[in-house]
Protein backbone atom coordinates (compact mmCIF):
# COMPACT_ATOMS: atom_id res chain seq x y z
CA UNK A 1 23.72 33.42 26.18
CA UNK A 2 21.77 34.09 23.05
CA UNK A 3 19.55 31.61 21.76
CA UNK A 4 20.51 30.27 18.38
CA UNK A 5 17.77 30.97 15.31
CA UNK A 6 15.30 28.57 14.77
CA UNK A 7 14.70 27.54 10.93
CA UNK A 8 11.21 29.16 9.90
CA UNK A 9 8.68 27.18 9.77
CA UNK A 10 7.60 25.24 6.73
CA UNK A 11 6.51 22.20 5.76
CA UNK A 12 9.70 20.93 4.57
CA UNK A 13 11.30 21.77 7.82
CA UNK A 14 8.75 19.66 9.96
CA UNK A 15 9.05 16.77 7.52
CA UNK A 16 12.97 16.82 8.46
CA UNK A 17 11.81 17.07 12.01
CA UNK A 18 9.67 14.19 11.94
CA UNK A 19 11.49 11.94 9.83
CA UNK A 20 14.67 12.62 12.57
CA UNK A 21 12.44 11.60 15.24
CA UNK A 22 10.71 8.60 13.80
CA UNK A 23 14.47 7.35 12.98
CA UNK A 24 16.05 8.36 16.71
CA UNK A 25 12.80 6.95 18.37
CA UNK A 26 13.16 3.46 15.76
CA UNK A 27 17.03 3.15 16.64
CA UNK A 28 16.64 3.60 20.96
CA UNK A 29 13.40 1.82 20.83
CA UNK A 30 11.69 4.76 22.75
CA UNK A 31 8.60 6.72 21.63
CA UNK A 32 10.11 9.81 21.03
CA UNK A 33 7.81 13.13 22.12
CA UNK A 34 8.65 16.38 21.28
CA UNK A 35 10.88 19.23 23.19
CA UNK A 36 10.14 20.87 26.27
CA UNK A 37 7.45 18.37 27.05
CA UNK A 38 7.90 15.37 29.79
CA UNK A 39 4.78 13.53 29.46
CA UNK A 40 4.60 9.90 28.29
CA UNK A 41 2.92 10.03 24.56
CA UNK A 42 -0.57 7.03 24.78
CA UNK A 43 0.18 4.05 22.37
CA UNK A 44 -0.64 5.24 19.01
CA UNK A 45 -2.40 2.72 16.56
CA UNK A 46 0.19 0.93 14.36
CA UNK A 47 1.04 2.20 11.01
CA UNK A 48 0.27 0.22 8.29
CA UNK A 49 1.99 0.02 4.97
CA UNK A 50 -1.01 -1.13 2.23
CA UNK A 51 2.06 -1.30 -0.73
CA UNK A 52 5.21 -2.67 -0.41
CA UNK A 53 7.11 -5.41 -2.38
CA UNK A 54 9.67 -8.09 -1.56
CA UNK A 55 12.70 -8.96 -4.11
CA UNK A 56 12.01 -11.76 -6.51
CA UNK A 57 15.39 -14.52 -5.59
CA UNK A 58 16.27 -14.25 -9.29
CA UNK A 59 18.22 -10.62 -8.24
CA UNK A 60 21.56 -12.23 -6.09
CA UNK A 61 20.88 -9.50 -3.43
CA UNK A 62 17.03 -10.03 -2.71
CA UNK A 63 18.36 -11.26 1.03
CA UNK A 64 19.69 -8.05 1.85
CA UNK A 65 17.52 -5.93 -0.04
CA UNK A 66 14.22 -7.58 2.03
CA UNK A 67 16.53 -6.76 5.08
CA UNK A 68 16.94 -3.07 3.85
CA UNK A 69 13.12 -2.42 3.28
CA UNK A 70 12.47 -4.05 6.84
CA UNK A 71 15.43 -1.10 8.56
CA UNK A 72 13.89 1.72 6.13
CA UNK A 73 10.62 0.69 7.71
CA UNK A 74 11.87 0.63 11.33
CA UNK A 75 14.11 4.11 10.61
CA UNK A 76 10.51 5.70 9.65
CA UNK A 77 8.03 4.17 12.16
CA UNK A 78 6.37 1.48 10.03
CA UNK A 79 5.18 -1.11 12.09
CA UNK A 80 3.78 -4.00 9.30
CA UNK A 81 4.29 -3.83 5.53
CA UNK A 82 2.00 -5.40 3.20
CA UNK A 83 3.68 -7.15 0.54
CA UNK A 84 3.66 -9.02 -2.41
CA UNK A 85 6.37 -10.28 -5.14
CA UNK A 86 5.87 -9.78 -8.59
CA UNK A 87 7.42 -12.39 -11.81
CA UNK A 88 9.92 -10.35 -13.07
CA UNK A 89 8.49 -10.94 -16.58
CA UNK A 90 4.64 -10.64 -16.77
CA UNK A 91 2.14 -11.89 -18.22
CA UNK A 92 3.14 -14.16 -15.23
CA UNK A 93 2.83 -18.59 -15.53
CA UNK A 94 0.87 -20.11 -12.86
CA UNK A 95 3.97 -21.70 -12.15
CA UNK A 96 5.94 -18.11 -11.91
CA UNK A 97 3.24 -16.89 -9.34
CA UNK A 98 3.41 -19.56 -6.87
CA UNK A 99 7.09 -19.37 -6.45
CA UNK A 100 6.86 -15.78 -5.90
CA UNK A 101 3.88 -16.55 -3.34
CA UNK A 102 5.87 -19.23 -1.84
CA UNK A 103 8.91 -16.77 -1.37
CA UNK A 104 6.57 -14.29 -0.01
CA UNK A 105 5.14 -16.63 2.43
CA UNK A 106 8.61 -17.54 3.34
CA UNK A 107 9.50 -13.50 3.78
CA UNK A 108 6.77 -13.49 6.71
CA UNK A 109 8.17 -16.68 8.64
CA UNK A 110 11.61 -14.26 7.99
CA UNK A 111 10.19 -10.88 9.99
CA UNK A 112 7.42 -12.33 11.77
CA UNK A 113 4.84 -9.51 12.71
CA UNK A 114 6.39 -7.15 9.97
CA UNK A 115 5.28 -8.75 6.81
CA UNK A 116 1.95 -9.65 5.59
CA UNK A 117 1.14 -11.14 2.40
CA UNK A 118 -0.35 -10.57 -0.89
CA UNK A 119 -1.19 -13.49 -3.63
CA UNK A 120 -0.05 -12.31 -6.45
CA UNK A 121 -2.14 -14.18 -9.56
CA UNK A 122 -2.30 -13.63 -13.43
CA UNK A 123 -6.66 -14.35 -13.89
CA UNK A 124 -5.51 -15.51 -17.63
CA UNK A 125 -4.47 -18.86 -15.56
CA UNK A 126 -7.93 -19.14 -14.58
CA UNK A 127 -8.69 -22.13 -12.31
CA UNK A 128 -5.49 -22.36 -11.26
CA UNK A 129 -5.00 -18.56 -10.03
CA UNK A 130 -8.45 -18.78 -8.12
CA UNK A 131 -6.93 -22.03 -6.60
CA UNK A 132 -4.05 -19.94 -5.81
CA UNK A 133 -5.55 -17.27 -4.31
CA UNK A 134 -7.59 -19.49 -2.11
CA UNK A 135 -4.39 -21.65 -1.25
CA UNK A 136 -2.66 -18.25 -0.08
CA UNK A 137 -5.26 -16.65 2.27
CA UNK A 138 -6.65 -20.01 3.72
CA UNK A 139 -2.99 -22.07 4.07
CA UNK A 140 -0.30 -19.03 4.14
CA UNK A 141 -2.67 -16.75 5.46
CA UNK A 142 -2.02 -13.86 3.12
CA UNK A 143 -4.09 -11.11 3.85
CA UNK A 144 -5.37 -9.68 0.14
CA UNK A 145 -4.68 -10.53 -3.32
CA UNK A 146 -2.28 -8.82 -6.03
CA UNK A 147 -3.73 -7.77 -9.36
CA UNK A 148 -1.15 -6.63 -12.10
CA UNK A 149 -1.59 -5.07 -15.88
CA UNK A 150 -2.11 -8.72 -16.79
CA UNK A 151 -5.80 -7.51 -17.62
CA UNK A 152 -7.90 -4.85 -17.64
CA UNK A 153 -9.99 -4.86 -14.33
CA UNK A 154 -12.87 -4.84 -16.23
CA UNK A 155 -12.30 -8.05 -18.55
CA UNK A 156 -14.34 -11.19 -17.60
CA UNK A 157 -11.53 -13.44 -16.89
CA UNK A 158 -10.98 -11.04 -13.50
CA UNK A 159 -14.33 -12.04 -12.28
CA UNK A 160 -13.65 -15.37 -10.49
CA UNK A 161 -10.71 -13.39 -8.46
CA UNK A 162 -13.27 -10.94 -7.19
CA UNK A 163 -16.02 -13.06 -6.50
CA UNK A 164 -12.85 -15.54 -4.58
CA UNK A 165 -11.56 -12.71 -2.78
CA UNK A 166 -14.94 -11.55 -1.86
CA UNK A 167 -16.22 -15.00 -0.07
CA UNK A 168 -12.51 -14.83 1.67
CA UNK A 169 -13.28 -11.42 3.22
CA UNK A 170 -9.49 -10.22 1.36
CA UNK A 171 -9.14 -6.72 -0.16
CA UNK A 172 -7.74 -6.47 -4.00
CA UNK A 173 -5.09 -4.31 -4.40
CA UNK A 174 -5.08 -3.15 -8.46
CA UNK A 175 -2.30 -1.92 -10.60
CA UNK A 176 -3.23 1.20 -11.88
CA UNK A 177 -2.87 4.52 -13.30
CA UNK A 178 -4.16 7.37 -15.30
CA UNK A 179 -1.45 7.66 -18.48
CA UNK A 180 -1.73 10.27 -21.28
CA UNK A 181 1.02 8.35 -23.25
CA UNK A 182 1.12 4.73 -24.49
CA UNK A 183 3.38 2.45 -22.38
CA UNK A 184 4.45 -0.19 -24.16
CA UNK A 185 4.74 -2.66 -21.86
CA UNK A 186 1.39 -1.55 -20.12
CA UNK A 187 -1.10 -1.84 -22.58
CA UNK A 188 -3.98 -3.03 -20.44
CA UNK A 189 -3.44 -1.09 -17.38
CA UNK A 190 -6.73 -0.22 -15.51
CA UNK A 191 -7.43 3.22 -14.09
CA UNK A 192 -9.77 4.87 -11.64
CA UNK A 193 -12.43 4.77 -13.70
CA UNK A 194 -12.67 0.98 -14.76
CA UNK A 195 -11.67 0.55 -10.85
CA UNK A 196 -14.94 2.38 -10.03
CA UNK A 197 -16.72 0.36 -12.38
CA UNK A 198 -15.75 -3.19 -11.26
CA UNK A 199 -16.51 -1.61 -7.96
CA UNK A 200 -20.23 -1.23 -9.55
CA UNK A 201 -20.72 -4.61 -10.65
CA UNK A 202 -19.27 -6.38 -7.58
CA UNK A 203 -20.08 -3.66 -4.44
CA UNK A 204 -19.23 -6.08 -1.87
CA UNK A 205 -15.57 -6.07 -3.30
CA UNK A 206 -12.91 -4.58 -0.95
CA UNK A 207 -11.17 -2.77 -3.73
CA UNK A 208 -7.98 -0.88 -3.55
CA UNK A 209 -6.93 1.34 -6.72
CA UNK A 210 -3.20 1.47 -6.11
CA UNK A 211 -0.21 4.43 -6.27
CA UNK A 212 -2.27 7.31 -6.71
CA UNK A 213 1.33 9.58 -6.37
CA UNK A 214 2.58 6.49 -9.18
CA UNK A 215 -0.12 6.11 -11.63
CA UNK A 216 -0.29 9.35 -13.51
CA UNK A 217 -3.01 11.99 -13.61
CA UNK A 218 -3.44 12.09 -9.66
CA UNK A 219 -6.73 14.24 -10.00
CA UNK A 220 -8.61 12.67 -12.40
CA UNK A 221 -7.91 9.53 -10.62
CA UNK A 222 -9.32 10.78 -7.29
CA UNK A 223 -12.43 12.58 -9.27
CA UNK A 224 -13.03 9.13 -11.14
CA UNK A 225 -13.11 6.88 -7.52
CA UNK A 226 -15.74 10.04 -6.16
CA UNK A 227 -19.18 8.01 -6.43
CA UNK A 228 -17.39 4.39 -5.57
CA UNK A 229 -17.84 4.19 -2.12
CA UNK A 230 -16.34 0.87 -1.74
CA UNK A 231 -13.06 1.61 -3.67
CA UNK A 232 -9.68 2.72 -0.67
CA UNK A 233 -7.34 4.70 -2.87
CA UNK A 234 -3.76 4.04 -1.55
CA UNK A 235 -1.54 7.29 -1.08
CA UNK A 236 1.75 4.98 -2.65
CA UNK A 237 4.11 6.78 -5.32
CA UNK A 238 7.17 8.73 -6.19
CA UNK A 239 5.49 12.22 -7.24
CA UNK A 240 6.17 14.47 -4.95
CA UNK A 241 3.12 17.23 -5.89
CA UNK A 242 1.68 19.02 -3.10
CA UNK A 243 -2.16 18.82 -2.07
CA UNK A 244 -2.23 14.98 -3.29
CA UNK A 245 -3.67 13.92 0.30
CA UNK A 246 -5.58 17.17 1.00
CA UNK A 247 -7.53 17.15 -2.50
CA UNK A 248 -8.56 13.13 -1.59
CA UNK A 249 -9.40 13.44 1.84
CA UNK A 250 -12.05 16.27 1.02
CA UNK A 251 -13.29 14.43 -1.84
CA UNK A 252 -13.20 10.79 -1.24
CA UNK A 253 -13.13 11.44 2.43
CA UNK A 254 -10.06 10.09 5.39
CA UNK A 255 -12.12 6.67 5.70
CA UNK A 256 -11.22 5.83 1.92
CA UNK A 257 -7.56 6.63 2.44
CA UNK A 258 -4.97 4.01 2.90
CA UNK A 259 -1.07 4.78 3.50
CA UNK A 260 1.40 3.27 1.32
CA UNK A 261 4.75 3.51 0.43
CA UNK A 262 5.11 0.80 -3.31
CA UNK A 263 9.04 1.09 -1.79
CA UNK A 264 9.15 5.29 -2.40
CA UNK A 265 9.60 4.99 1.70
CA UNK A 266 10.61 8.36 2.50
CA UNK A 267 8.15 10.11 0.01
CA UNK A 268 5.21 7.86 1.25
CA UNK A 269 5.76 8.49 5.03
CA UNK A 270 6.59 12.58 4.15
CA UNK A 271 3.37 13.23 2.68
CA UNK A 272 1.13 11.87 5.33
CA UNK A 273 3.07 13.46 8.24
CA UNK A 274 3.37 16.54 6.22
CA UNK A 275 -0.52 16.63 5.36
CA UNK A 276 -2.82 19.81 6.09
CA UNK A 277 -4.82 17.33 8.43
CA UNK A 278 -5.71 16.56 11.77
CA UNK A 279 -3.74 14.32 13.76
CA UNK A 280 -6.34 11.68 14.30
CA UNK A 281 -7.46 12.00 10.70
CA UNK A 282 -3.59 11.06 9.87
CA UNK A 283 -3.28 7.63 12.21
CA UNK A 284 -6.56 6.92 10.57
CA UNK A 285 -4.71 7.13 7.16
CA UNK A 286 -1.16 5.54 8.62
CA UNK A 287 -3.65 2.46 9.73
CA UNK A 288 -6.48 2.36 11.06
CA UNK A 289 -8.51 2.43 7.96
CA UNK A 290 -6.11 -0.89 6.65
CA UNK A 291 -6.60 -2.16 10.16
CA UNK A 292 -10.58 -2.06 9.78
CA UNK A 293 -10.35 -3.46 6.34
CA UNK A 294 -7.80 -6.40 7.10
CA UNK A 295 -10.46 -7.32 10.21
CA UNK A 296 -12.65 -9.36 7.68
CA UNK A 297 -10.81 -11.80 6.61
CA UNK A 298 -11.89 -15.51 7.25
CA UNK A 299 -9.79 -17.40 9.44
């Protein structure tokens, strides 16, 4: 009996190949190893989403749309998503962002081990976001805070977020993205570069310049983050160009790299697994590196 002809070998191929195993091996609750071999796999390190969102309650089917990110995560081998909730109009009230906080809080007591949160904060508010911020991480225990296009990263009114997330050991995770067009409803969104420069001014901030497959001009965004040591650029977006991952791990190097999906789940998990990388150097970006930097928060 002839053997039937095996696909050739691309990288498309072994993205379907891994995405059909992640989702058999989520579904039977087995690891699932490859053909022809019989060995038990060793635990791997769990995989970290640094990105994700739940559904503000003003959309009627925020219940089961939370319940579909949770199966898409399960279906691709996500073990914890980091999430916050954004006002659905922005610049967001005080009293907008702590409902959304308080629904996000309420998310986590929903998947328990799956979800961790974000405080999401407008710094226009000022006393009260920094209140809110501290409320979050020290009485919900969120894990990081949520910065918008509220502000420019740079403006003074940010400050007092930094310097509260800073004394709470919590990363930042920043809106932002390199545009070569005007978007209207953006006007104050922060890029690399002004990421790399609050990262100058406050160097013991745990900064995290968001989407780079999202925000734009990839490239320039990974060039502009190249002398900020202390910025993590999260892998998030829906462009699918090849070489994002490659180009940042040889210039910003794997230990800056943090996996995320900002809800493109298939496109976020595909570009890691399909990486020109070493394994290791890939669980490093699915989570250890978010793993390492969630370790210092106070308790």
């Amino acid at each position: 009996m002839t053997e039937p002809p095996r696909e050739p070998a691309s990288r498309r191929s072994f993205l379907r190949r891994s995405t059909a195993l992640a989702a058999l091996g989520a579904a039977t609750g087995r690891h699932v190893v490859a053909a022809h071999t019989t060995e038990e796999a060793p635990a791997k390190p769990k995989v970290i989403d640094c990105h994700a969102h739940l559904h503000h309650r003003s959309r009627p089917s925020w219940g089961a749309d939370d319940a579909a990110l949770i199966d898409a995560a399960d279906r691709l081998g996500i073990d914890v998503l980091c999430c916050s909730m954004l006002t659905p109009k922005r610049p967001a009230t005080a009293e907008g962002f702590r409902e959304c906080n308080r629904w996000t809080a309420e998310g986590a007591k929903r998947f328990p081990g799956r979800v961790l949160g974000y405080a999401y904060v407008n710094p226009g508010c000022g006393a009260e976001a920094v209140d809110e911020v501290r409320r979050c991480v020290l009485g919900y225990g969120f894990i990081g805070v949520k910065l918008y296009n509220e502000y420019f990263c740079t403006d003074p009114v940010v400050f007092p977020i930094i310097e509260a997330a800073i004394e709470l050991g919590v990363p930042v995770l920043h809106h932002a993205g390199r545009i070569h067009y005007p978007l209207a409803d953006q006007p104050r969104i922060s890029d690399g570069g002004r990421i790399a420069e609050l990262a100058a001014r406050y160097p013991k901030a745990r900064l995290i310049c968001a989407h780079v497959c999202g925000g734009g001009d990839w490239e320039w965004t990974i060039k502009a983050l190249r002398h900020a040591p202390s910025v993590y650029l999260d892998t998030s977006g829906s462009v699918l160009d090849d070489a994002v991952i490659e180009m940042a791990a040889k210039v910003l190097g794997v230990d800056r790299l943090l996996f995320g999906c900002d809800m493109s789940m298939t496109h976020g998990v595909g570009r890691i697994r399909g990486a020109d990388l070493p394994d290791d150097a890939k669980a490093q970006i699915l989570g250890g590196n978010m793993a390492r930097l969630l370790a210092g928060r106070v308790r």
